[in-house]
Protein backbone atom coordinates (compact mmCIF):
# COMPACT_ATOMS: atom_id res chain seq x y z
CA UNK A 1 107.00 57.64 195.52
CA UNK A 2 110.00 59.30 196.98
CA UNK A 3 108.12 62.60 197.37
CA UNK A 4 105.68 60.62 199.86
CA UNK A 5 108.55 58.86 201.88
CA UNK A 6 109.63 61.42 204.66
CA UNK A 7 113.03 62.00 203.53
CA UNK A 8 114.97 64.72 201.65
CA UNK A 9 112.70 64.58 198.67
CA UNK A 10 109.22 65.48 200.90
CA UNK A 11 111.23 67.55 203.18
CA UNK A 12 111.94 69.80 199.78
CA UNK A 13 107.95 69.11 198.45
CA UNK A 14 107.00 70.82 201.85
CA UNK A 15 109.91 73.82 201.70
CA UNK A 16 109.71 74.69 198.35
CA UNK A 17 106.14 74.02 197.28
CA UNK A 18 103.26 73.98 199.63
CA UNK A 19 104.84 76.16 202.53
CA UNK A 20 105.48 79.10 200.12
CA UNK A 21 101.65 78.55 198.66
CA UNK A 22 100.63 78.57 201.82
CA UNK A 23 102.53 81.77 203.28
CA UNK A 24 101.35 80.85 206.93
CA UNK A 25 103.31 81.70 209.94
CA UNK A 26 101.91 78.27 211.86
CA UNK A 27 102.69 76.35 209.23
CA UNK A 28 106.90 77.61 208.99
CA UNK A 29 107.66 75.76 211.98
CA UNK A 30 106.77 72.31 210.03
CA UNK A 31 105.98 70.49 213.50
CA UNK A 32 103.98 67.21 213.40
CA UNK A 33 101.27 69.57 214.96
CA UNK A 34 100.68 73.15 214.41
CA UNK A 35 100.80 75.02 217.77
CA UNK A 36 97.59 77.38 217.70
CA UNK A 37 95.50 79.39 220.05
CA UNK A 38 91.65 80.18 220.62
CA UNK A 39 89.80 81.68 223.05
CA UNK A 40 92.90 81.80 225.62
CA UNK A 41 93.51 77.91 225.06
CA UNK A 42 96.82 76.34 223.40
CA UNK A 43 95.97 73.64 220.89
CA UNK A 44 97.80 71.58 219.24
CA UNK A 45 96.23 70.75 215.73
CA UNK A 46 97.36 67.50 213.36
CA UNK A 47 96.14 65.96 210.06
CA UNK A 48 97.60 62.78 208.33
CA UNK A 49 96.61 60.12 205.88
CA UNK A 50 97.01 56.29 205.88
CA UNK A 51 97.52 54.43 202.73
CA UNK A 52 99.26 51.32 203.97
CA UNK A 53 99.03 48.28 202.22
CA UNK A 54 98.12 45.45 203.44
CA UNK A 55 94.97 47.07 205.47
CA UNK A 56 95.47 44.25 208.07
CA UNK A 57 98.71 43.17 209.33
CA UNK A 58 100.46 41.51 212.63
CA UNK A 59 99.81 43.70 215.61
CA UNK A 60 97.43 46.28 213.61
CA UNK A 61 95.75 48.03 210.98
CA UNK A 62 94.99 50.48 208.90
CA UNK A 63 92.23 51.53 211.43
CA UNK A 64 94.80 51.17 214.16
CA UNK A 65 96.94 53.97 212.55
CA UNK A 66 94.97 55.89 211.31
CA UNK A 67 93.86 56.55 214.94
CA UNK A 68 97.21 56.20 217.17
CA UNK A 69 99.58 58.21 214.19
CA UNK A 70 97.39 61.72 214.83
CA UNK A 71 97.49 61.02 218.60
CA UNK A 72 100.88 60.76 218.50
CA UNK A 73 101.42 63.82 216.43
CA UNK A 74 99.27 65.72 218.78
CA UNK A 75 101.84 63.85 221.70
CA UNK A 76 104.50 64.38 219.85
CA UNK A 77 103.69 68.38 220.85
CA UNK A 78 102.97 67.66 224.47
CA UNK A 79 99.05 67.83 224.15
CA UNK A 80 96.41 65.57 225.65
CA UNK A 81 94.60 64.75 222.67
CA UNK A 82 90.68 65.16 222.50
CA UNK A 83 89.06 64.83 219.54
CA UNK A 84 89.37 63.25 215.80
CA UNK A 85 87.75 63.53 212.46
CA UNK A 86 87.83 60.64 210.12
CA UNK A 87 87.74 60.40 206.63
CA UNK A 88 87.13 57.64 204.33
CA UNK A 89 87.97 57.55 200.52
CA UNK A 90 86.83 54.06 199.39
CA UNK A 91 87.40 52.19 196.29
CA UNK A 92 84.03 50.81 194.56
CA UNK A 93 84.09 47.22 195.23
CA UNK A 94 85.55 46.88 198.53
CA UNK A 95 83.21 44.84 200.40
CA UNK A 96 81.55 46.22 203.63
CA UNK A 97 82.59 43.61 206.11
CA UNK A 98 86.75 45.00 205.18
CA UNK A 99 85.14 48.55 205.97
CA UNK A 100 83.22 47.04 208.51
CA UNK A 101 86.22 45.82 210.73
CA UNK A 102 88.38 48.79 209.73
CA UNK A 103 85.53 51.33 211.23
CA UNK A 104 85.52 48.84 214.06
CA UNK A 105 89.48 49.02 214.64
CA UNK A 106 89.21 52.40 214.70
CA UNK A 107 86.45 52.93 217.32
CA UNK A 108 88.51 50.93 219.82
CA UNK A 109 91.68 52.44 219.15
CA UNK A 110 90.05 55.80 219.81
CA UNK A 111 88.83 54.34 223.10
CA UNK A 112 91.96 52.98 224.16
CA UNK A 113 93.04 56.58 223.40
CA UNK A 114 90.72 57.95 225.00
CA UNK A 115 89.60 60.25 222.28
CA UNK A 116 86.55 60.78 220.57
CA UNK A 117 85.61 60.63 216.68
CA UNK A 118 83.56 63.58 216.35
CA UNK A 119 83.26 64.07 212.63
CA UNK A 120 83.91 62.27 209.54
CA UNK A 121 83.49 62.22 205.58
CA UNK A 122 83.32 59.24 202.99
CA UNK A 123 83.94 59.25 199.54
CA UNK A 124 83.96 56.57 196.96
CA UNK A 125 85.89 56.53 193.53
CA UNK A 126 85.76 54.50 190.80
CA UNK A 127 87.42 50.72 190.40
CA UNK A 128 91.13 51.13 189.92
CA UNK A 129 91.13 54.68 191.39
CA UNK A 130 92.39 53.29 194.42
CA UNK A 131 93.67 50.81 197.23
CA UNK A 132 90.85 49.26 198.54
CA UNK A 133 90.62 52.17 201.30
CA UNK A 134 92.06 55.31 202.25
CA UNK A 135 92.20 57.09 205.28
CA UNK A 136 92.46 60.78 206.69
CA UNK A 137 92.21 61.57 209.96
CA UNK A 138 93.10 65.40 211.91
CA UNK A 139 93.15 65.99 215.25
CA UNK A 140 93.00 68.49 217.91
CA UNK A 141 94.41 68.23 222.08
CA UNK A 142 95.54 71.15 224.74
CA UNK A 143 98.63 71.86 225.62
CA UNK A 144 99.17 72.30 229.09
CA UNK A 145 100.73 75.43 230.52
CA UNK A 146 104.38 75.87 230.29
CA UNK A 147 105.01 72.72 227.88
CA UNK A 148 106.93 74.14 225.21
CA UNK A 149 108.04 71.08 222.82
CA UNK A 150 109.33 71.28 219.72
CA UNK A 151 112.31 70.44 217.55
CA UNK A 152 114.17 74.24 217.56
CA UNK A 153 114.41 73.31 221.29
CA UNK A 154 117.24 71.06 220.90
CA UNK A 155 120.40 71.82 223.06
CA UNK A 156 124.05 71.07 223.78
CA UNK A 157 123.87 68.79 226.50
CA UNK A 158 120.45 67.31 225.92
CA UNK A 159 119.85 63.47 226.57
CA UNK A 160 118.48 61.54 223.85
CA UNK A 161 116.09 58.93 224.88
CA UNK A 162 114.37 56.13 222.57
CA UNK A 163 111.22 54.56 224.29
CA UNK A 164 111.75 51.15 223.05
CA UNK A 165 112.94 48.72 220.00
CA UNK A 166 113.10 50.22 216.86
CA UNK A 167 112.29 49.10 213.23
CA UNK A 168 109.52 46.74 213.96
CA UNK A 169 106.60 48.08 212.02
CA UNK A 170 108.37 48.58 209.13
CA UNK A 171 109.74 44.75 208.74
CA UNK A 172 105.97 43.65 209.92
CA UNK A 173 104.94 45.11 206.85
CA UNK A 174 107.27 43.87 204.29
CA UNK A 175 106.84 40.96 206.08
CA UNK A 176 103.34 40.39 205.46
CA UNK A 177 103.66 42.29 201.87
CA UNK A 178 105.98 40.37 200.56
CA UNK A 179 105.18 36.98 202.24
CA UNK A 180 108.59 36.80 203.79
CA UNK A 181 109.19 34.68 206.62
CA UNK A 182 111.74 35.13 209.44
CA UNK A 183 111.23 32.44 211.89
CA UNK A 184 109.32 34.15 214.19
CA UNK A 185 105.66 36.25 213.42
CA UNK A 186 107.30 40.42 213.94
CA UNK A 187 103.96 42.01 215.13
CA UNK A 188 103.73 46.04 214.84
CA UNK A 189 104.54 48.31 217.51
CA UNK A 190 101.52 50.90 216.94
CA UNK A 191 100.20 52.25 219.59
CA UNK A 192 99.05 55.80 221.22
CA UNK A 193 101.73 57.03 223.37
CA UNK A 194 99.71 60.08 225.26
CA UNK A 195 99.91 58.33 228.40
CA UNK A 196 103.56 57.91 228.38
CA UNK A 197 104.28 61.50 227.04
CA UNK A 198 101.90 62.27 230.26
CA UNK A 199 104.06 60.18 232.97
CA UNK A 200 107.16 62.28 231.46
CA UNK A 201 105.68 65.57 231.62
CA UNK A 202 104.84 64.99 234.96
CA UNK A 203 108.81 64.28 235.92
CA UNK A 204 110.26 67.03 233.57
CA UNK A 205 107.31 69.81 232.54
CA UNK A 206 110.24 71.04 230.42
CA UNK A 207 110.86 68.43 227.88
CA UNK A 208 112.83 69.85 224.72
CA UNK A 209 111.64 67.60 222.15
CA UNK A 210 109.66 64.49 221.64
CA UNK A 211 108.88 63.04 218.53
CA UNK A 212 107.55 59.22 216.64
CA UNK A 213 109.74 58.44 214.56
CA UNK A 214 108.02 57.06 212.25
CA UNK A 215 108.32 57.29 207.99
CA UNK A 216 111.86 57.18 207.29
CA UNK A 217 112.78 56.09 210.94
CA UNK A 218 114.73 57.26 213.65
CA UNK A 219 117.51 58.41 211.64
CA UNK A 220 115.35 60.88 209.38
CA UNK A 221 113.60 62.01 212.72
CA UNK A 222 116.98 63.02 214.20
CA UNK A 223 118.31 64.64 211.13
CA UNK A 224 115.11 66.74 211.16
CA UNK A 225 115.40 67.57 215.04
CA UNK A 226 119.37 68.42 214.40
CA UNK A 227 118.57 70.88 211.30
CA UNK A 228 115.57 72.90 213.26
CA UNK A 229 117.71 72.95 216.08
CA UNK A 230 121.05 73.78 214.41
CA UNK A 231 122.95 71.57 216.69
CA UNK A 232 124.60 68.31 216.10
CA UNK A 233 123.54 64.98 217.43
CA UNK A 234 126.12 61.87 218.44
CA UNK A 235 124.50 57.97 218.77
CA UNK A 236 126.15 55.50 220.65
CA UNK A 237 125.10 52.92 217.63
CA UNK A 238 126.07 50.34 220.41
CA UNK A 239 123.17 51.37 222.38
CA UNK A 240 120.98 51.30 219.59
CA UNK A 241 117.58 49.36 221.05
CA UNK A 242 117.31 47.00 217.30
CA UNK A 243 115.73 43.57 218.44
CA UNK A 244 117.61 40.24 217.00
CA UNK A 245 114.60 39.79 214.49
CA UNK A 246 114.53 43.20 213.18
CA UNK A 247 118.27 43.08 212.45
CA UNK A 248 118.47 39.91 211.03
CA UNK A 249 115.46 41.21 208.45
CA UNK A 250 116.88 44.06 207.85
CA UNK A 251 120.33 42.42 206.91
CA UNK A 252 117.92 39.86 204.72
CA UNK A 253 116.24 42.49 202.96
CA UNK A 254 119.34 45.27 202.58
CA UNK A 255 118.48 47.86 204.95
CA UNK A 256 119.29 49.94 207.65
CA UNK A 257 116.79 49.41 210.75
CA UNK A 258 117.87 53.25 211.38
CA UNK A 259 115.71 54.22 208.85
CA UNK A 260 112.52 51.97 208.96
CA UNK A 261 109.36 53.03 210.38
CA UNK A 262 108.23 52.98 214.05
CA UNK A 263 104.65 53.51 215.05
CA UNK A 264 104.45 52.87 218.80
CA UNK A 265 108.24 54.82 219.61
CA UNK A 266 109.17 58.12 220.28
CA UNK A 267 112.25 59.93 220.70
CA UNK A 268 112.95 62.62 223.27
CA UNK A 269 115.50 65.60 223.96
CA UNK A 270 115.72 66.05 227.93
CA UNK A 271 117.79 68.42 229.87
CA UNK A 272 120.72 66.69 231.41
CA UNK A 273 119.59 66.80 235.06
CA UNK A 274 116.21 65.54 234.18
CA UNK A 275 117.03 62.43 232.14
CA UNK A 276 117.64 59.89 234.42
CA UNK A 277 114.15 60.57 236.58
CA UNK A 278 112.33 60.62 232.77
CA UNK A 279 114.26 57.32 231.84
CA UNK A 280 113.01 56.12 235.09
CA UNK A 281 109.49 57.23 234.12
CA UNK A 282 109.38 56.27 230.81
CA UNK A 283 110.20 52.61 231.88
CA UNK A 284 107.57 52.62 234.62
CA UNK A 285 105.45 53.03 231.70
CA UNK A 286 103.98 49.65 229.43
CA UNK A 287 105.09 51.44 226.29
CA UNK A 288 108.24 52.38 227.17
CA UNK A 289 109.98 49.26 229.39
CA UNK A 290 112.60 49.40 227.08
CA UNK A 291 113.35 52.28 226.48
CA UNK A 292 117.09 53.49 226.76
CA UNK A 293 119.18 56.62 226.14
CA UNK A 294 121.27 56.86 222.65
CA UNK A 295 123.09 59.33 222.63
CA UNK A 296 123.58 63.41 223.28
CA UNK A 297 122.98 66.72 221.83
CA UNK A 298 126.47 68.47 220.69
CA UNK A 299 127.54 71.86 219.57
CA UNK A 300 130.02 70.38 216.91
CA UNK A 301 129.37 69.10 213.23
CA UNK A 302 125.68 71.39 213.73
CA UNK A 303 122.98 70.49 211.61
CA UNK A 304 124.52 66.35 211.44
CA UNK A 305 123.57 63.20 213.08
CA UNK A 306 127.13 61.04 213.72
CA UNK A 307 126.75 57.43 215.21
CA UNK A 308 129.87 56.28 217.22
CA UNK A 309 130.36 52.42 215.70
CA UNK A 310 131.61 49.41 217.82
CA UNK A 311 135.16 49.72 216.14
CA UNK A 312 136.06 53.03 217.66
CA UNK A 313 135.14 54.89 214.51
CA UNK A 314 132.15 57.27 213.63
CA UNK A 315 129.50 57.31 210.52
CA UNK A 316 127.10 60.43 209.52
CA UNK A 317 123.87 58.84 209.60
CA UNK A 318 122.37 61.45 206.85
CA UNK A 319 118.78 61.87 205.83
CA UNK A 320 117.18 59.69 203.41
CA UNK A 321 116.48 60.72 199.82
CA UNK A 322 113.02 58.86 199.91
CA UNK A 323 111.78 55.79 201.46
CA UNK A 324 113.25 52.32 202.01
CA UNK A 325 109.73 50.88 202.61
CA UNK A 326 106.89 52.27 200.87
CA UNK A 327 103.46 52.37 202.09
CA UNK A 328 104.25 51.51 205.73
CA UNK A 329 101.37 54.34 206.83
């Protein structure tokens, strides 16, 4: 389960296994989408599978992901994302009207994102052989001309901007999963964030870096970004967007709302002199109201992510080894 969880132990699955089996060029720069070009045009190409359990929770489901996680991939890279396939792997017994309002999720979650499901596959397997249902989904968008974003483009100096509250799909989930109440319903954050990426391109076409941070959290996002980049990274933890209910969860349950899933958040990397006119943007924006800047780019401890605590002291905020939460996507 570790090897599925977005931390050090799939970082090394990826590295050592299926990268070198592989041997592709496209594929060495491990994005969240491949950066490709045809016929003149740059495209930015995504895949990625849902297996969350429960398929219905506060705020979402599986539909809803399985939808807004490839658009944000394809986001994630700066493209305006097009089109989608969809596949289904369903377990025998699961009865139509579940598959029914999943199929149904997902249709409006592609027209909220203003994409279109153009292909799709189903398969069925035997009683026992799986969850109930599984979903695939790859997608393809353009990347404008002169947006170059992705993680080696970290620098000294850069902002680093969070679009909102972190940790909140994660504890929906356990919530729900584990029938734990907090005093107040947490609802997931999913959501497609194209529009928002669109309002900050349009302030600062030279964005370093944006990604969701969203298996493993925002600390194995940063750790990922830092590495690529060879730089180092320094949170104000002070500033760290984590709403009352999420903390208090988290601090229920043992864990660190640093590393629990987001799937309606992103993270960016801005040039210096363009951060306060994207922070502007990105809180003009529904989606991103909240968001907040949490720290900076650095050229010391390279390759690390240190949070600056409340007590005048600093903590490495290292990768994960696997997953806190299982199953969150």
């Amino acid at each position: 389960m570790g090897h599925g969880g977005g931390g050090t132990l799939s970082a090394e699955l990826v590295e050592h296994l299926f990268a070198p089996a592989f041997g592709s060029d496209v594929l060495a720069e491990l994005g969240d989408s491949a950066h490709v070009t045809m016929g003149g045009a740059r495209l930015a190409f995504s895949t990625d599978s849902f297996v969350v359990r429960p398929l219905f929770f506060p705020g979402g489901s599986i539909g809803d992901l399985a939808v807004n996680g490839t658009v944000n991939d394809l986001a994630m890279a700066g493209a305006v994302p097009a089109y989608l396939s969809c596949g289904f792997i369903l377990e025998e017994g699961i009865e139509l009207s579940v598959v029914g309002r999943v199929a149904q999720a997902i249709g409006d979650a592609a027209r909220t994102a203003g994409v279109t499901v153009a292909t799709g596959d189903t398969k069925v397997v035997d009683a026992g052989h799986g969850d109930g249902i599984f979903i695939n989904t790859a997608g393809i968008g353009l990347v404008p001309d002169g947006v170059d974003i992705r993680p080696q483009r970290a620098a000294a100096g850069d902002a680093v901007l969070v679009s909102g509250q972190i940790g909140v799909h994660g504890v929906a989930i356990m919530s729900v999963r584990e029938g734990l109440e907090f005093g107040v319903e947490i609802q997931s954050d999913t959501a497609s964030l194209a529009g928002l990426v669109g309002d900050m391109l349009a302030v600062c076409p030279d964005l370093h870096v944006l990604r969701d941070p969203t298996r493993g959290g925002l600390a194995t996002s940063l750790n990922e970004i830092a590495s690529a980049a060879g730089t180092g990274i320094t949170l104000d933890e002070g500033a760290l967007p984590v709403p009352e209910t999420v903390a208090n969860a988290c601090s229920f349950l043992g864990l660190d709302p640093l590393y629990v899933a987001n799937e309606g958040k992103l993270v960016a990397f801005v040039p210096p002199d363009h951060a306060d006119a994207v922070l502007e943007a990105m809180r003009a924006h529904p989606l991103g109201k909240e968001s907040v800047r949490i720290g900076s780019c650095v050229e010391e401890h390279p390759g690390m992510v240190v949070a600056a605590t409340g007590l005048g002291g600093t903590r490495v905020v290292d990768m994960p080894l696997g997953e806190q939460l299982p199953r969150i996507c």
